[in-house]
PDB file of N, CA and C in Angstrom:
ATOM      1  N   UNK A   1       4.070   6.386   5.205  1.00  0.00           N
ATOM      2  CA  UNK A   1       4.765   5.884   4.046  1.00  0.00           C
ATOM      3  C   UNK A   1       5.847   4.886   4.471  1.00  0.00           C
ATOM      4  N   UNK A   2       6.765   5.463   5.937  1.00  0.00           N
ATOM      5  CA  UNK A   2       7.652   4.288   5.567  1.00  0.00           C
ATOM      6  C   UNK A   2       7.090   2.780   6.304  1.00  0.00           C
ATOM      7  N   UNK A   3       5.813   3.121   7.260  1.00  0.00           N
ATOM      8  CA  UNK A   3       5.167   1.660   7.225  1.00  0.00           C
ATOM      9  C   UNK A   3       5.428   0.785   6.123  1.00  0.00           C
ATOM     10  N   UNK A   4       4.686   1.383   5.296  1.00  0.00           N
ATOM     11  CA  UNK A   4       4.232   0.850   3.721  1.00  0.00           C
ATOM     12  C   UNK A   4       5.666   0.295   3.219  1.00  0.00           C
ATOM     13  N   UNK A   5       6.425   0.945   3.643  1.00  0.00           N
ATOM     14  CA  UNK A   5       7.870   0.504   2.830  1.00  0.00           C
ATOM     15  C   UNK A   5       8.492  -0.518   3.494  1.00  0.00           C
ATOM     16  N   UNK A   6       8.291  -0.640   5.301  1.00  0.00           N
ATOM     17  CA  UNK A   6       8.783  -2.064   5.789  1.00  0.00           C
ATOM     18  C   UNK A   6       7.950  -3.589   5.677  1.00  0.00           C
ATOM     19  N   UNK A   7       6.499  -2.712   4.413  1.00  0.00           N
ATOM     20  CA  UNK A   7       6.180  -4.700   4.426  1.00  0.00           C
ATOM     21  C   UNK A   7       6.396  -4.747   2.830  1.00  0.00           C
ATOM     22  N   UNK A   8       6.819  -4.586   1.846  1.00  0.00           N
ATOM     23  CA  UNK A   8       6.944  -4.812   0.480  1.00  0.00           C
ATOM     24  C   UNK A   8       6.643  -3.642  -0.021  1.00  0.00           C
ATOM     25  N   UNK A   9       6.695  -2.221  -0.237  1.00  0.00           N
ATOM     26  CA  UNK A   9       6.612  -1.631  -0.364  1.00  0.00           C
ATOM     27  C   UNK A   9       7.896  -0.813  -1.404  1.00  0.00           C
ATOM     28  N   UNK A  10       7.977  -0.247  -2.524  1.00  0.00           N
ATOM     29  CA  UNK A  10       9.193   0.211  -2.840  1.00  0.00           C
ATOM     30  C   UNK A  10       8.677   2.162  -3.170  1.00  0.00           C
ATOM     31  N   UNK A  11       8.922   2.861  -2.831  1.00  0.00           N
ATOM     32  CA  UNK A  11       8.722   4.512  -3.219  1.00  0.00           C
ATOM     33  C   UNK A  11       9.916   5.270  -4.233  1.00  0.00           C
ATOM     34  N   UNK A  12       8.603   5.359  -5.146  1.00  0.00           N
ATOM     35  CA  UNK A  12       9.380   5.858  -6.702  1.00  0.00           C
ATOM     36  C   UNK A  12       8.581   6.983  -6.060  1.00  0.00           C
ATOM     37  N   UNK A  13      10.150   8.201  -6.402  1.00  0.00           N
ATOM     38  CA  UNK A  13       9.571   9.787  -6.279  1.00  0.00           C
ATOM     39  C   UNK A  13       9.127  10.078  -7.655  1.00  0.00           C
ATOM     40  N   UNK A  14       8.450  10.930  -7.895  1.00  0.00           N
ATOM     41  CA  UNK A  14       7.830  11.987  -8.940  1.00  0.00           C
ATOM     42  C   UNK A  14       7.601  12.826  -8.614  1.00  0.00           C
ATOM     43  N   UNK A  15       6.276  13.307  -9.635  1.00  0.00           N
ATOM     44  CA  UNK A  15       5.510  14.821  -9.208  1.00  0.00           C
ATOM     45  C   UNK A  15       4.890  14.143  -7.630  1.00  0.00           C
ATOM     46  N   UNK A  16       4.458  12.621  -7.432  1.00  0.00           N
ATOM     47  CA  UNK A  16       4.198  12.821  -6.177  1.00  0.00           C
ATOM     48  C   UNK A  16       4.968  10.971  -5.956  1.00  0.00           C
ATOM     49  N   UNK A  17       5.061  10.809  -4.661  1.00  0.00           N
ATOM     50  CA  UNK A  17       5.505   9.554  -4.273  1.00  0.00           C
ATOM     51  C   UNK A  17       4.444   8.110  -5.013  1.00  0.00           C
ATOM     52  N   UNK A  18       5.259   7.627  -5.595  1.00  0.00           N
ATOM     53  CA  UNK A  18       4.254   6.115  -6.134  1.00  0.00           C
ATOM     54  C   UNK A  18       4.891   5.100  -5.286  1.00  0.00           C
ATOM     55  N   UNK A  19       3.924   4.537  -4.184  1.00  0.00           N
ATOM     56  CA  UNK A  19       4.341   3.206  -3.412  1.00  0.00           C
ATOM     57  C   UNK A  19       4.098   2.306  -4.288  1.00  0.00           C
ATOM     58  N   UNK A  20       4.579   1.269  -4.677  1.00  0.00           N
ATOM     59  CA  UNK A  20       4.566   0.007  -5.572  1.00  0.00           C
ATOM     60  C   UNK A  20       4.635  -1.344  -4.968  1.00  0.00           C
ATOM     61  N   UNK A  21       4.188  -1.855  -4.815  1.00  0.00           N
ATOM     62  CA  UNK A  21       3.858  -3.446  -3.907  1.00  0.00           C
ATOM     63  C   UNK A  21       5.089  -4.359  -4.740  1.00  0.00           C
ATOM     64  N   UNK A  22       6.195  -5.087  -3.607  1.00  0.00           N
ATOM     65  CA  UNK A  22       7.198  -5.286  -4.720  1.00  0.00           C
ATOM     66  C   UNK A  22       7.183  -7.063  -4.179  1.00  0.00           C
ATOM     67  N   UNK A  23       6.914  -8.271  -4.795  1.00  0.00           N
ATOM     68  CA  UNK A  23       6.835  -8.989  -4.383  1.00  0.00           C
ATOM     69  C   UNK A  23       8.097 -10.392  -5.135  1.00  0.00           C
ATOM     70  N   UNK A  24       8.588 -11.063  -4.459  1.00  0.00           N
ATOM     71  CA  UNK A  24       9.803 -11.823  -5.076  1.00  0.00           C
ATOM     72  C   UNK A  24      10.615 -10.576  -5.743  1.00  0.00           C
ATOM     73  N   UNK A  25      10.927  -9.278  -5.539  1.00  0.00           N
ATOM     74  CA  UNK A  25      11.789  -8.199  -6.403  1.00  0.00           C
ATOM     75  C   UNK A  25      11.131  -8.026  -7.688  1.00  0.00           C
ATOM     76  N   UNK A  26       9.600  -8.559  -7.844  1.00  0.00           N
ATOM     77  CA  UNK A  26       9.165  -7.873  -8.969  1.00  0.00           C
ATOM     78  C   UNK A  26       7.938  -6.914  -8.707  1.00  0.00           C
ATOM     79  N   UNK A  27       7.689  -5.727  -9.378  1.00  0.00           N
ATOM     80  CA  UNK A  27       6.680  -4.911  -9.487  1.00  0.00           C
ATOM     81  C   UNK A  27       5.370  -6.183  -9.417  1.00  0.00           C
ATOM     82  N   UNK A  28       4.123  -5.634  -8.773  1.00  0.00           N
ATOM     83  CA  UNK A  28       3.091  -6.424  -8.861  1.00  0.00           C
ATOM     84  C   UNK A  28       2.052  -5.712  -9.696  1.00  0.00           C
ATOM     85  N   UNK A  29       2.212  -4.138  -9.692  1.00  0.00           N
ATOM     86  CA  UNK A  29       1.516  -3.162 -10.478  1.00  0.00           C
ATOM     87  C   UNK A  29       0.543  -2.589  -9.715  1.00  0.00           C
ATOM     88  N   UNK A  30       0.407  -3.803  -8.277  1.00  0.00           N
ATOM     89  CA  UNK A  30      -0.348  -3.095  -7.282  1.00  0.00           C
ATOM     90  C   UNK A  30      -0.173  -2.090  -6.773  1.00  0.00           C
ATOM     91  N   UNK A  31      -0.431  -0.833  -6.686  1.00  0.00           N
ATOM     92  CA  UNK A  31       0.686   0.950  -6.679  1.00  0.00           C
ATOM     93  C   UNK A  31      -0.468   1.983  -5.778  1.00  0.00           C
ATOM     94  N   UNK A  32      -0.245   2.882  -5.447  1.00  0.00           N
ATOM     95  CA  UNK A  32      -0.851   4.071  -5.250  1.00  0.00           C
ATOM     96  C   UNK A  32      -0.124   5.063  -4.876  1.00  0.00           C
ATOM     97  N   UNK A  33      -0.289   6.491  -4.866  1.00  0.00           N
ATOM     98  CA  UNK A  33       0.555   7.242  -5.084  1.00  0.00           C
ATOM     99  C   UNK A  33       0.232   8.598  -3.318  1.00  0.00           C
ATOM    100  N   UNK A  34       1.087   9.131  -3.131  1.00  0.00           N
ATOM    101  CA  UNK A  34       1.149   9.887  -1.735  1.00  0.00           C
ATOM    102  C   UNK A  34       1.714  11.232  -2.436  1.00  0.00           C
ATOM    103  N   UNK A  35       0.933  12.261  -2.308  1.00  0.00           N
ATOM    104  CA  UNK A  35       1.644  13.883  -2.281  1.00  0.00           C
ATOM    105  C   UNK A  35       2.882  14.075  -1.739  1.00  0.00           C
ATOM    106  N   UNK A  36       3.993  14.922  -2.148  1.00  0.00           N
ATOM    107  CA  UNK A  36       4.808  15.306  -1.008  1.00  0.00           C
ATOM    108  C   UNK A  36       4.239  16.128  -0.117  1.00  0.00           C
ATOM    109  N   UNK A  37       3.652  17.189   0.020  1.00  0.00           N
ATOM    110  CA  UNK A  37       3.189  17.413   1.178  1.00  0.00           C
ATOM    111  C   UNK A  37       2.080  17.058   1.628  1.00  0.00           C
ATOM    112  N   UNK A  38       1.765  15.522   1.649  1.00  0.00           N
ATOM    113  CA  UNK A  38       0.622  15.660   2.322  1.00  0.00           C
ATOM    114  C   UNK A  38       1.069  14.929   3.587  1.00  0.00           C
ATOM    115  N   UNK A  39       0.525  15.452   5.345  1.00  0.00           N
ATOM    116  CA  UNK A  39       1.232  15.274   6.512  1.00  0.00           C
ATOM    117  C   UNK A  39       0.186  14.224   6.999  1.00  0.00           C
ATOM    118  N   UNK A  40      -1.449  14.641   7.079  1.00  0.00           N
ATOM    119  CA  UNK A  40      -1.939  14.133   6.920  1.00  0.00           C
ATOM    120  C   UNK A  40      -3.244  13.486   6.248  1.00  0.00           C
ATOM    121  N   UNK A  41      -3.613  12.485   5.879  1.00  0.00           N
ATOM    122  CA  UNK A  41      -4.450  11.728   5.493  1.00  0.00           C
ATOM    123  C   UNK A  41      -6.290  11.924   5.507  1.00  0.00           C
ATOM    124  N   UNK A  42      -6.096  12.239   4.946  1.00  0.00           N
ATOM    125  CA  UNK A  42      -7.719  12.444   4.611  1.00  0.00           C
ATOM    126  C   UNK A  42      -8.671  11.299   4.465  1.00  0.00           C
ATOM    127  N   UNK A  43     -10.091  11.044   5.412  1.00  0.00           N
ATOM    128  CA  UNK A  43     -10.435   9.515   5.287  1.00  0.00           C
ATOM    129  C   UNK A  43     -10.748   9.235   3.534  1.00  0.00           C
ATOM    130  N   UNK A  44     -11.424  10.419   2.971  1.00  0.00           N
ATOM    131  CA  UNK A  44     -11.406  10.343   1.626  1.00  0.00           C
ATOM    132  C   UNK A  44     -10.049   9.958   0.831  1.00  0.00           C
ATOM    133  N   UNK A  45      -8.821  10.447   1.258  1.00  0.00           N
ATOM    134  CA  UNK A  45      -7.623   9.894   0.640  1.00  0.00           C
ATOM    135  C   UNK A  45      -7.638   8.621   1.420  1.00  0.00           C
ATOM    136  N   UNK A  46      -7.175   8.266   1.686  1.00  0.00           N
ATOM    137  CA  UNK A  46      -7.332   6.767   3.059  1.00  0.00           C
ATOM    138  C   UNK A  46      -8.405   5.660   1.751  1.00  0.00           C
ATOM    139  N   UNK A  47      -9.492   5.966   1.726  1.00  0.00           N
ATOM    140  CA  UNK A  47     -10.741   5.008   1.286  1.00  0.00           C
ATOM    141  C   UNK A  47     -10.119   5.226  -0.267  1.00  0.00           C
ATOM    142  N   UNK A  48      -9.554   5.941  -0.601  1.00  0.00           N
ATOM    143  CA  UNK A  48      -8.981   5.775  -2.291  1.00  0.00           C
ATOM    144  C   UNK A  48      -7.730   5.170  -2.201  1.00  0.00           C
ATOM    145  N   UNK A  49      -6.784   5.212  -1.478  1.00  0.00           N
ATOM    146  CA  UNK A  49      -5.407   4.789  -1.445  1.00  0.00           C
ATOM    147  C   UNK A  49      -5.683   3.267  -1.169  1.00  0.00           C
ATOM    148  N   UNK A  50      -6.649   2.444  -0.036  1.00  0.00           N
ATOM    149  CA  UNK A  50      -7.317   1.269   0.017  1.00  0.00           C
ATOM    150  C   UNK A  50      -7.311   0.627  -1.459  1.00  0.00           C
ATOM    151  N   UNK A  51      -8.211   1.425  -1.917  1.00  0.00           N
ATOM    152  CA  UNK A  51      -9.190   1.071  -2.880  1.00  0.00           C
ATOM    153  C   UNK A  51      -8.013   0.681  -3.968  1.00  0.00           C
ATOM    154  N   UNK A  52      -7.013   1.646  -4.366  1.00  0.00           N
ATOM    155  CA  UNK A  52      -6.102   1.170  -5.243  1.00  0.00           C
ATOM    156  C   UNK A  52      -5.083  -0.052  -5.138  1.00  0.00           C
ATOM    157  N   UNK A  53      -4.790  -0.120  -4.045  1.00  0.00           N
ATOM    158  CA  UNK A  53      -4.544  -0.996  -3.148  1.00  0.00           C
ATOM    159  C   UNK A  53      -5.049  -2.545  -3.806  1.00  0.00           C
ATOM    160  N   UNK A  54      -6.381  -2.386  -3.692  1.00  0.00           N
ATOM    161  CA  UNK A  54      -7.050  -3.530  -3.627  1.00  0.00           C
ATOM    162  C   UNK A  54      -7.520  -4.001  -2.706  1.00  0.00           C
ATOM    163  N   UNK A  55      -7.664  -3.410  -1.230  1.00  0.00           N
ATOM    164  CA  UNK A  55      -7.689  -3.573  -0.130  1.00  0.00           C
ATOM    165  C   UNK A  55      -9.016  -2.853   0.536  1.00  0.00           C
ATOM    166  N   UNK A  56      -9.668  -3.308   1.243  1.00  0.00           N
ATOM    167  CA  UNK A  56     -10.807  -2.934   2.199  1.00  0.00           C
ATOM    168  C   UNK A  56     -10.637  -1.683   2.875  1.00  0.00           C
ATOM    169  N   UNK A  57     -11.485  -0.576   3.603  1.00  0.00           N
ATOM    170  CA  UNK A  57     -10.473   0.136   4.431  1.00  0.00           C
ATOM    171  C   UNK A  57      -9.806   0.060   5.549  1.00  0.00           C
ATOM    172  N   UNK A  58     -10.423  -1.394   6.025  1.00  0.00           N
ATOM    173  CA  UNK A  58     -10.304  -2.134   7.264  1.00  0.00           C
ATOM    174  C   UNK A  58      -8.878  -2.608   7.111  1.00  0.00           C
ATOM    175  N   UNK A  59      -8.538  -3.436   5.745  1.00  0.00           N
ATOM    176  CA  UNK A  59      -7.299  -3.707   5.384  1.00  0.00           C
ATOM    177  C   UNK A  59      -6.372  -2.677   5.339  1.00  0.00           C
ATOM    178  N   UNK A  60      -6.484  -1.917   4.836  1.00  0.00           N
ATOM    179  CA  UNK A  60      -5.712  -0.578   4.559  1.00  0.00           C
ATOM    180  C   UNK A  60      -5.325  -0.200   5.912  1.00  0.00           C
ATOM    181  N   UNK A  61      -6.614   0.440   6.831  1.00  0.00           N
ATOM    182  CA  UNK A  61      -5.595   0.629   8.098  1.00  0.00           C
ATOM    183  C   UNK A  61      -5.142  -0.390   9.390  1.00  0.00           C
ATOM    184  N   UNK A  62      -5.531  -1.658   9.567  1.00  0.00           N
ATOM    185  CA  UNK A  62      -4.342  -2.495   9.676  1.00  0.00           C
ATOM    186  C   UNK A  62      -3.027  -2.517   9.390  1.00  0.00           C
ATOM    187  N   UNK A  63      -3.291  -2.227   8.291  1.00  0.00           N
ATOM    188  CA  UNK A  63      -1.285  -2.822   7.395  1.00  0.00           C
ATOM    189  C   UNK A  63      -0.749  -1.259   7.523  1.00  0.00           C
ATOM    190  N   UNK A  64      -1.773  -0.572   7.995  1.00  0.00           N
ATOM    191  CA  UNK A  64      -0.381   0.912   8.329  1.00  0.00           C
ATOM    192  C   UNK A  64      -0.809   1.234   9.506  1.00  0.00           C
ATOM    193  N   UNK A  65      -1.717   0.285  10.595  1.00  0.00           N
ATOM    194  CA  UNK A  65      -1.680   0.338  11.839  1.00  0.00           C
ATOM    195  C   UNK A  65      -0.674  -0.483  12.666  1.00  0.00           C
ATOM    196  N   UNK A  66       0.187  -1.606  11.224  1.00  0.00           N
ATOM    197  CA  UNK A  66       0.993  -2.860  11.973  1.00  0.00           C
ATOM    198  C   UNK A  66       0.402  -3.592  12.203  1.00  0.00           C
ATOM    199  N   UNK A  67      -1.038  -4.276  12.538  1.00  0.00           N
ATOM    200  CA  UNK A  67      -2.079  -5.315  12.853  1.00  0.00           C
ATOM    201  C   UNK A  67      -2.292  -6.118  11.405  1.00  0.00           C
ATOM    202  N   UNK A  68      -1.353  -5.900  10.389  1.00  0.00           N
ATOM    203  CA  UNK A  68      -1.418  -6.461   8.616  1.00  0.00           C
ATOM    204  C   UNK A  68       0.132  -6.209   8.573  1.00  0.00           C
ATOM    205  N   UNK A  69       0.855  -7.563   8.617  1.00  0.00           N
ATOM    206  CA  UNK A  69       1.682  -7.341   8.674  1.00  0.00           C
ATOM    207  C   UNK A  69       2.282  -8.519   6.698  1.00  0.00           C
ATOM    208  N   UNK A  70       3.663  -7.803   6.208  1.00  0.00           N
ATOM    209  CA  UNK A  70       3.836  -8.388   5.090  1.00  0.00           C
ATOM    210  C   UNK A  70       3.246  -9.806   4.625  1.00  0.00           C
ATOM    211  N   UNK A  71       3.501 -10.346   5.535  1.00  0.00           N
ATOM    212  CA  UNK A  71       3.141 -11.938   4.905  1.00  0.00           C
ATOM    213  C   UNK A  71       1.554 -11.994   5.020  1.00  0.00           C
ATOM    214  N   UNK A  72       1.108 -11.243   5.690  1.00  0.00           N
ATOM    215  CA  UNK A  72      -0.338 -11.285   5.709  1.00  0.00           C
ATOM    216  C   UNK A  72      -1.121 -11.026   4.815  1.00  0.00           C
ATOM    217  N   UNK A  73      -0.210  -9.570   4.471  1.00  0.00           N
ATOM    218  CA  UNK A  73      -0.865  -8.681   2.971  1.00  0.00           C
ATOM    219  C   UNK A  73      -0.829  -9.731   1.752  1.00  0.00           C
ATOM    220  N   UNK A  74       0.272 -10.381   1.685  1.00  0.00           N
ATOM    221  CA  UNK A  74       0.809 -10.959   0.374  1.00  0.00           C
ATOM    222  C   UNK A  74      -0.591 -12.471   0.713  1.00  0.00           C
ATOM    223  N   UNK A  75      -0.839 -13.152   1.859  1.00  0.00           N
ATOM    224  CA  UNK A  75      -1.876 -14.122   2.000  1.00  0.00           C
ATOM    225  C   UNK A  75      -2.907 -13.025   1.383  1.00  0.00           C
ATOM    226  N   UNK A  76      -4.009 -11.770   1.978  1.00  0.00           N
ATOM    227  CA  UNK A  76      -4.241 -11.353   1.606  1.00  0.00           C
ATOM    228  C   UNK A  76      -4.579 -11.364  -0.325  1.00  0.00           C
ATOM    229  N   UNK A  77      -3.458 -11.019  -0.748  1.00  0.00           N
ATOM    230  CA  UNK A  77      -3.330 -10.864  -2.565  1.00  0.00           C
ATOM    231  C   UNK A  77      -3.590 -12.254  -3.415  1.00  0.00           C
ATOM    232  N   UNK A  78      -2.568 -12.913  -2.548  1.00  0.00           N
ATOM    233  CA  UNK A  78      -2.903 -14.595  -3.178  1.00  0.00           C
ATOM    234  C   UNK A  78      -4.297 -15.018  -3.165  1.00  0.00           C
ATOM    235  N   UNK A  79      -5.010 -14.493  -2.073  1.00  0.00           N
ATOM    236  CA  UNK A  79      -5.902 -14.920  -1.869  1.00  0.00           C
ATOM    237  C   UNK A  79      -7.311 -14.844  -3.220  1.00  0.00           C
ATOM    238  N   UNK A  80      -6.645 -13.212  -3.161  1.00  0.00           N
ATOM    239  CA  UNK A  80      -7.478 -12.338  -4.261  1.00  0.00           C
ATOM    240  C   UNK A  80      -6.950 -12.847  -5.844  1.00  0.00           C
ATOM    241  N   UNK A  81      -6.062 -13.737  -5.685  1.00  0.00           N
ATOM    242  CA  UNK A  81      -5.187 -13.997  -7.017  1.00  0.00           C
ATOM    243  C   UNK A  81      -4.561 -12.765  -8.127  1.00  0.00           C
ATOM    244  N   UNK A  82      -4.210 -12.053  -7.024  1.00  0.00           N
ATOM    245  CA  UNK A  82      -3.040 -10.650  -7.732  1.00  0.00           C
ATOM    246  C   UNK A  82      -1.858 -10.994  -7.289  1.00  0.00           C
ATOM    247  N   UNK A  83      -1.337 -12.395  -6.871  1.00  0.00           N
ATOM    248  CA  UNK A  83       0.103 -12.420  -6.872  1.00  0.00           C
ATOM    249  C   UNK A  83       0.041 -14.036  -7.505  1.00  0.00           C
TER     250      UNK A  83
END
């Protein structure tokens, strides 16, 4: 999670954590959400958290391997025309 939070990332708590993709300081709506207890990652959670994302799973674990780094993700989105 706090990967996720050093490339644009903002974490609204709830019943469970909602990461929110925050780009120029605005919500993008691009979101997915993390359990509090979950320690670790399930490839089935992994391939859905991607997926909400908007992201490949290849993409997905890059950008929380560090090999997808912010400006990449956001090339990435532009690319896809979600920013």
């Amino acid at each position: 999670m706090r990967r996720l939070m050093k490339k644009g990332f903002d974490a609204r708590m709830s019943k469970h954590i909602k990461l929110v993709f925050m780009y120029n300081g605005c919500d993008t709506g691009i979101r997915t959400w993390v359990s509090h207890g979950t320690k670790e990652i399930s490839d089935r959670l992994l391939s859905r958290m991607a997926e909400q994302l908007n992201l490949s799973r290849q993409q997905f674990l890059d950008l929380i391997d560090c090999r997808l780094d912010e400006a990449g993700l956001v090339a990435v989105y532009k690319e896809m025309h979600l920013l």
